[in-house]
Protein backbone atom coordinates (compact mmCIF):
# COMPACT_ATOMS: atom_id res chain seq x y z
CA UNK A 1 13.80 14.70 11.30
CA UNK A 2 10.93 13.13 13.44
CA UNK A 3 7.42 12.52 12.42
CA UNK A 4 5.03 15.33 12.37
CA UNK A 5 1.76 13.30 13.19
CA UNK A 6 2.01 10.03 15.34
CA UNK A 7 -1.52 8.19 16.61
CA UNK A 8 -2.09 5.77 19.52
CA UNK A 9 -3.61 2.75 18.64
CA UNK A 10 -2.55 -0.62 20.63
CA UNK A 11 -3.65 -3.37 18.35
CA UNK A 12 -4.18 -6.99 20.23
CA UNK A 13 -1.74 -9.86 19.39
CA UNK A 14 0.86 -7.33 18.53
CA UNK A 15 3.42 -4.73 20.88
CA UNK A 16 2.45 -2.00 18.52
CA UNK A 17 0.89 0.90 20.23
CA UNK A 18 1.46 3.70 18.42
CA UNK A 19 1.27 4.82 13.94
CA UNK A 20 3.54 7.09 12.90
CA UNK A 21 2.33 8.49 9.44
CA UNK A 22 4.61 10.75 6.57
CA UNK A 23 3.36 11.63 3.42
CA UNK A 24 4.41 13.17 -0.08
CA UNK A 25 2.53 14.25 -3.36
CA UNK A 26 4.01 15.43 -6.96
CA UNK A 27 1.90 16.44 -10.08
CA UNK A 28 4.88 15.11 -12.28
CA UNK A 29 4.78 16.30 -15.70
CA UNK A 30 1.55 16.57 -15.91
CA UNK A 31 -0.14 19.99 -16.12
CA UNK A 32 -2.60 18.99 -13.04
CA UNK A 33 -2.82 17.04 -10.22
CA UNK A 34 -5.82 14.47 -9.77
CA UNK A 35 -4.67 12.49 -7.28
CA UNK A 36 -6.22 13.24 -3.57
CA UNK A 37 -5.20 11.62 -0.03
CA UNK A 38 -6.35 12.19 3.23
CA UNK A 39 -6.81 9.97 6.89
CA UNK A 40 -8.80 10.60 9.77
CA UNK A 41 -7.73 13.50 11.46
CA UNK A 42 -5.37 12.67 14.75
CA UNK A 43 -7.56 14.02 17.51
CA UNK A 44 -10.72 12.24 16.24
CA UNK A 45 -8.43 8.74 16.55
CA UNK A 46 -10.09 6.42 19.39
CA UNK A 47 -12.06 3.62 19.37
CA UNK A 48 -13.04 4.12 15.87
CA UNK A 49 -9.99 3.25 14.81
CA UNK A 50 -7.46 4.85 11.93
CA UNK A 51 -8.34 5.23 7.96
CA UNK A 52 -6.21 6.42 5.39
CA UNK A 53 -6.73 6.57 1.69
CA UNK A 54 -5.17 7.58 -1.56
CA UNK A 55 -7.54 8.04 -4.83
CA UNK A 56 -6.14 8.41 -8.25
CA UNK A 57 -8.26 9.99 -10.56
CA UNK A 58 -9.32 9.17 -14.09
CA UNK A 59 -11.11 11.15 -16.99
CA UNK A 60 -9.38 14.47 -16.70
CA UNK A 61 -9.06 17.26 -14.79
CA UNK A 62 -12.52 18.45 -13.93
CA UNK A 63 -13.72 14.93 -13.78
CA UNK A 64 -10.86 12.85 -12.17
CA UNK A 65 -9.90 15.46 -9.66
CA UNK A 66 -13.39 15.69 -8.34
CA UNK A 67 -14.18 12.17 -7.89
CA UNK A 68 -10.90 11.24 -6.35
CA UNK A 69 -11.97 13.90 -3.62
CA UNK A 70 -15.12 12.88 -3.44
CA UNK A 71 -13.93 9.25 -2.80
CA UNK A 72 -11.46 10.32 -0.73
CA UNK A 73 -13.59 12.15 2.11
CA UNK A 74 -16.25 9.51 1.98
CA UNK A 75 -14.17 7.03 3.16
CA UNK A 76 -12.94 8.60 5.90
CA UNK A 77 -16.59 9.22 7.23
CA UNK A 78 -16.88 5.79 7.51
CA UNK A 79 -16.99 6.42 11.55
CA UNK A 80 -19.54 3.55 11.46
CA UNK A 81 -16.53 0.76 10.93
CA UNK A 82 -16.93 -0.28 15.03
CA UNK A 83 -16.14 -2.73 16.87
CA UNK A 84 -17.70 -6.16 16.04
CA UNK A 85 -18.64 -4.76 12.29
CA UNK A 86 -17.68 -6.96 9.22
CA UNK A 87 -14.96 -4.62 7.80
CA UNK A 88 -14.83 -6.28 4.07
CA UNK A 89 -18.21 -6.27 3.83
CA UNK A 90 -18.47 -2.83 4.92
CA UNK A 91 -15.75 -1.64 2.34
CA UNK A 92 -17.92 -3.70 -0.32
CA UNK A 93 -20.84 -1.92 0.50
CA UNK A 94 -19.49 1.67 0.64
CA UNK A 95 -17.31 0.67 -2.84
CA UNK A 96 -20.67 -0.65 -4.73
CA UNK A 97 -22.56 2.75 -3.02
CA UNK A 98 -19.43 5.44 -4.23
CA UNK A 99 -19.41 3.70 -7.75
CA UNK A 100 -23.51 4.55 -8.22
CA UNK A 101 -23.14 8.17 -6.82
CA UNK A 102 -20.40 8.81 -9.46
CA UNK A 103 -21.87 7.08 -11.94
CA UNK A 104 -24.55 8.90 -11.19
CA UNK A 105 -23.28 11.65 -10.94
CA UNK A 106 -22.18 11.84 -14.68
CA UNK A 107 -19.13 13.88 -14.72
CA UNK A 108 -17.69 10.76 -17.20
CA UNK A 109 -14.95 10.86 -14.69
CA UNK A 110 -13.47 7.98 -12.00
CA UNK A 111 -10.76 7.15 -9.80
CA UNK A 112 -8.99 4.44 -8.21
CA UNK A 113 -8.36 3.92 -4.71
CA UNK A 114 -6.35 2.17 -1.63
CA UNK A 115 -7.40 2.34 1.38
CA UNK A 116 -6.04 1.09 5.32
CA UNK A 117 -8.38 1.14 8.71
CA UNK A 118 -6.50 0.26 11.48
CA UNK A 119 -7.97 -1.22 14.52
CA UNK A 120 -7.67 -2.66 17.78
CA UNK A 121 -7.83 -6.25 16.12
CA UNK A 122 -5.53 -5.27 12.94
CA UNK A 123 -5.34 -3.71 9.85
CA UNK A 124 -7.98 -4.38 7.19
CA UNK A 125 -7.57 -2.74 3.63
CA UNK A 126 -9.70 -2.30 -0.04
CA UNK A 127 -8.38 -1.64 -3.09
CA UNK A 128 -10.30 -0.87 -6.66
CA UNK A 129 -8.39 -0.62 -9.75
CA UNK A 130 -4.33 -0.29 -9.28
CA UNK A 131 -3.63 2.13 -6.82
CA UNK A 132 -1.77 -0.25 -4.01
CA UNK A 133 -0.48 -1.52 -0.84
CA UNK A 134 2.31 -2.76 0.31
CA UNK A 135 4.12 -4.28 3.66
CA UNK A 136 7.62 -3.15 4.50
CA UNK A 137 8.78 -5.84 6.68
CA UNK A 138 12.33 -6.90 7.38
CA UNK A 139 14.02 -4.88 4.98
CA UNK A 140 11.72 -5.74 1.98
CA UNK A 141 8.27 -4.40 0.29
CA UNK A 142 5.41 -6.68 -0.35
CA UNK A 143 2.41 -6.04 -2.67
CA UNK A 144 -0.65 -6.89 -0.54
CA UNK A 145 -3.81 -5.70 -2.33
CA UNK A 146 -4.07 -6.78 -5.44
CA UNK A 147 -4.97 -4.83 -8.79
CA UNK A 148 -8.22 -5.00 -10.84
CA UNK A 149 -6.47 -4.69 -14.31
CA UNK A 150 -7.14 -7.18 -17.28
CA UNK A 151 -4.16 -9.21 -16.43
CA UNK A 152 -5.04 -10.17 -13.21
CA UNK A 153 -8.20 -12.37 -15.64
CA UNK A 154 -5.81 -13.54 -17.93
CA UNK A 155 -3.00 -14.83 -15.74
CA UNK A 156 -6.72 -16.89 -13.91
CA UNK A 157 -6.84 -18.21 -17.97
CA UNK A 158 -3.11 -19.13 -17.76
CA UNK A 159 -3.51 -20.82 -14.23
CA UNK A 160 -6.25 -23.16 -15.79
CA UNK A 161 -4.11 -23.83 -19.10
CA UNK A 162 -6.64 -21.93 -21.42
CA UNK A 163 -3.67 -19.23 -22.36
CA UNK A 164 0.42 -19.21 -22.66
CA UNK A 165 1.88 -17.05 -20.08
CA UNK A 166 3.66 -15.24 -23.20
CA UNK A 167 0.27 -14.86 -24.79
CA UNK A 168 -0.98 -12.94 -21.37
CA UNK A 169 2.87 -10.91 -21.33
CA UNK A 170 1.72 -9.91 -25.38
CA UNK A 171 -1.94 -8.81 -24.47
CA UNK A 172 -2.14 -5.55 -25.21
CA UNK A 173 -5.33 -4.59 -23.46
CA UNK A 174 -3.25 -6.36 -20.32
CA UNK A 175 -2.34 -3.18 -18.09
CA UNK A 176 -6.59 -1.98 -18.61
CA UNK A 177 -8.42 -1.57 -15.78
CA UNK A 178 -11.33 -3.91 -14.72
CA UNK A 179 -12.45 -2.31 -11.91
CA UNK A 180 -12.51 1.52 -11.07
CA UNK A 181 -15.05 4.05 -9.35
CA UNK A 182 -16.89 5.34 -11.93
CA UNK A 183 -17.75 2.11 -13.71
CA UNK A 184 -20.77 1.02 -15.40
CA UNK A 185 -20.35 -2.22 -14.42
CA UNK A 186 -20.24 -3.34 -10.24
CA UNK A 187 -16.55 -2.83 -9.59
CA UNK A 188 -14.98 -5.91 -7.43
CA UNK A 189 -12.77 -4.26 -4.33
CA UNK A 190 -9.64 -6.28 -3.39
CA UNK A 191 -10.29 -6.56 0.62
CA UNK A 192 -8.70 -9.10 3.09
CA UNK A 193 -11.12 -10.49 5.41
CA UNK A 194 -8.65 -11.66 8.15
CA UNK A 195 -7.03 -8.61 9.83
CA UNK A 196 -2.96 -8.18 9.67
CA UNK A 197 -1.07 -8.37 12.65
CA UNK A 198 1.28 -5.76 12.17
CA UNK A 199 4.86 -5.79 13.94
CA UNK A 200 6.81 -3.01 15.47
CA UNK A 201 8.82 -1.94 12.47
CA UNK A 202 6.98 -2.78 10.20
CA UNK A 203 5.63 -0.08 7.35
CA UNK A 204 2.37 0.17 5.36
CA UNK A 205 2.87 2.22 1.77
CA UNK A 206 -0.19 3.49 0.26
CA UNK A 207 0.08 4.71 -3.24
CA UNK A 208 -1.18 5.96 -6.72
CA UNK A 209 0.65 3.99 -9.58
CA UNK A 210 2.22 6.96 -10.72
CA UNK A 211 4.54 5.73 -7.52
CA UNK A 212 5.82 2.14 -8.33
CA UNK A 213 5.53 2.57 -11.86
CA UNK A 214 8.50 5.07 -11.53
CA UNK A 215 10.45 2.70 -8.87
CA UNK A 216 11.44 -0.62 -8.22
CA UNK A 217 10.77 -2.61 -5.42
CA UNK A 218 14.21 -2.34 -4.28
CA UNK A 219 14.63 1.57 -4.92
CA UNK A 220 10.99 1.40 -2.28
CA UNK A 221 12.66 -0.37 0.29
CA UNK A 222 15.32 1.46 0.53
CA UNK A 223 13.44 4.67 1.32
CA UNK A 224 11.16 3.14 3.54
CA UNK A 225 14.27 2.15 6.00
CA UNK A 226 13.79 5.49 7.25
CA UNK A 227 11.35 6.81 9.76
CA UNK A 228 7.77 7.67 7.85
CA UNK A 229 8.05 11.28 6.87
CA UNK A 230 11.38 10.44 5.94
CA UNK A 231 10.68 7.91 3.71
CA UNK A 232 7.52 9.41 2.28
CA UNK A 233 10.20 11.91 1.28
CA UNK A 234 13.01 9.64 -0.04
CA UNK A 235 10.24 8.04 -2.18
CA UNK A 236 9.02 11.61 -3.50
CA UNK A 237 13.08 12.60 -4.09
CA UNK A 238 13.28 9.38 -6.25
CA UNK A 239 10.63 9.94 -8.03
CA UNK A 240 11.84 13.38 -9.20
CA UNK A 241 15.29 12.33 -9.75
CA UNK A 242 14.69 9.79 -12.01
CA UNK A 243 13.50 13.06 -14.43
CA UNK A 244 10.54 10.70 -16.19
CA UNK A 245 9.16 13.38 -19.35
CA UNK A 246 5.99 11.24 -18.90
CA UNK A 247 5.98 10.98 -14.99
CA UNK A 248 2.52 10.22 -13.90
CA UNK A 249 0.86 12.16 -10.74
CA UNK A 250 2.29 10.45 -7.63
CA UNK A 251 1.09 10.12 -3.83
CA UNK A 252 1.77 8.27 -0.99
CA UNK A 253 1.14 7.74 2.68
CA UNK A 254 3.47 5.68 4.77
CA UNK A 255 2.08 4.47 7.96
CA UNK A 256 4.83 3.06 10.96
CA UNK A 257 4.12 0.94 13.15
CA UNK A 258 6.04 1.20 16.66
């Protein structure tokens, strides 16, 4: 099967000219679907560069599904991200301006999010709360953003000796999120502030957690051997076959880079 949507996008420093992108979405078991994905539509792809996002939402149907859209089609109006523009500090400011409009809003809903922008200087990501990203490179998957739960501050207390690592495994409150859209208090984005290089081959997996909380990292890499539709697939099969009663919501964008 080959990929239904393929971009052009040289990127310097690397022989990558071109993004092939698959993608796959499941309600689970759940009664709804809150989740919402989207990227920047392929003939509007130029010197702008490339965004793609997944947003999980949080605080039930009406609330969650809403703001996860909402999130969702903001970022990819971010048609300001130019040449020569800070990209982390423009994800910080568009993350700190989406949290007050929802908050605002007052729907007591939120969302997570992940989000890529490719460029001709690299790829630059943000991440709020534990929706993630990972490289696929050289057979293997690779967490790159990094998530804004509770454990994330404790293992920072177990680096500096203040806390046993099996106190922080034992924390209940551990797996809570810290930082969401839709907080009261100024969420913190995970962004990288030196671009990736990417290499032909390698793979970019953007995802909800309802995603890798259902698969390991090896049962990942193996479907993301596969060209990107195909794997977005493979991952989406897996999911269903493991037959979770409590299978979370689950989406995911693969992005290949050739």
């Amino acid at each position: 099967m080959e990929d239904r949507f393929v971009v052009s996008l040289s990127i310097s420093g690397s022989d990558v000219t071109e993004i092939s992108i698959g993608n796959a979405q499941s309600r689970g078991a759940r009664d709804y679907q809150e989740d919402s994905f989207g990227y920047t539509p392929l003939d509007k792809v130029g010197s702008n560069g490339f965004v793609a996002v997944v947003a999980d939402g949080m605080g039930g149907l009406a609330a969650g599904d809403k703001v996860s859209s909402y999130v969702v089609s903001s970022l990819l109006g971010m048609r300001d991200l130019i040449s020569g523009c800070n990209v982390a500090d423009k994800f910080r400011q568009t993350v700190s301006q989406l949290n007050h409009d929802v908050v605002l809003g007052g729907t007591g809903g939120g969302c997570t999010l992940a989000a890529v922008y490719c460029r001709s200087d690299g790829i630059y990501w943000c991440s709020v709360g534990d929706s993630r990203i990972y490289l696929f490179r050289s057979g293997m998957v690779f967490q790159l953003s990094e998530d804004g739960d509770y454990q994330n501050q404790l293992l920072d207390d177990v680096i500096a000796q203040r806390l046993s690592f099996e106190d922080m495994i034992e924390n209940e409150k551990k797996d809570s999120l810290v930082h969401y859209i839709g907080s009261k208090s100024e969420p913190i984005p995970d962004v990288n502030i030196c671009p990736l290089i990417p290499r032909s081959g390698d793979k970019l997996l953007i995802c909800s957690d309802g995603v890798y909380n259902a698969l390991t990292d090896e049962e990942m890499s193996f479907a993301l051997l596969t060209p990107a539709q195909q794997a977005a697939d493979a991952l989406a099969n897996a999911i269903i076959n493991k037959n979770y009663t409590n299978q979370d919501n689950n989406t995911m964008i693969v992005l290949e880079f050739v």
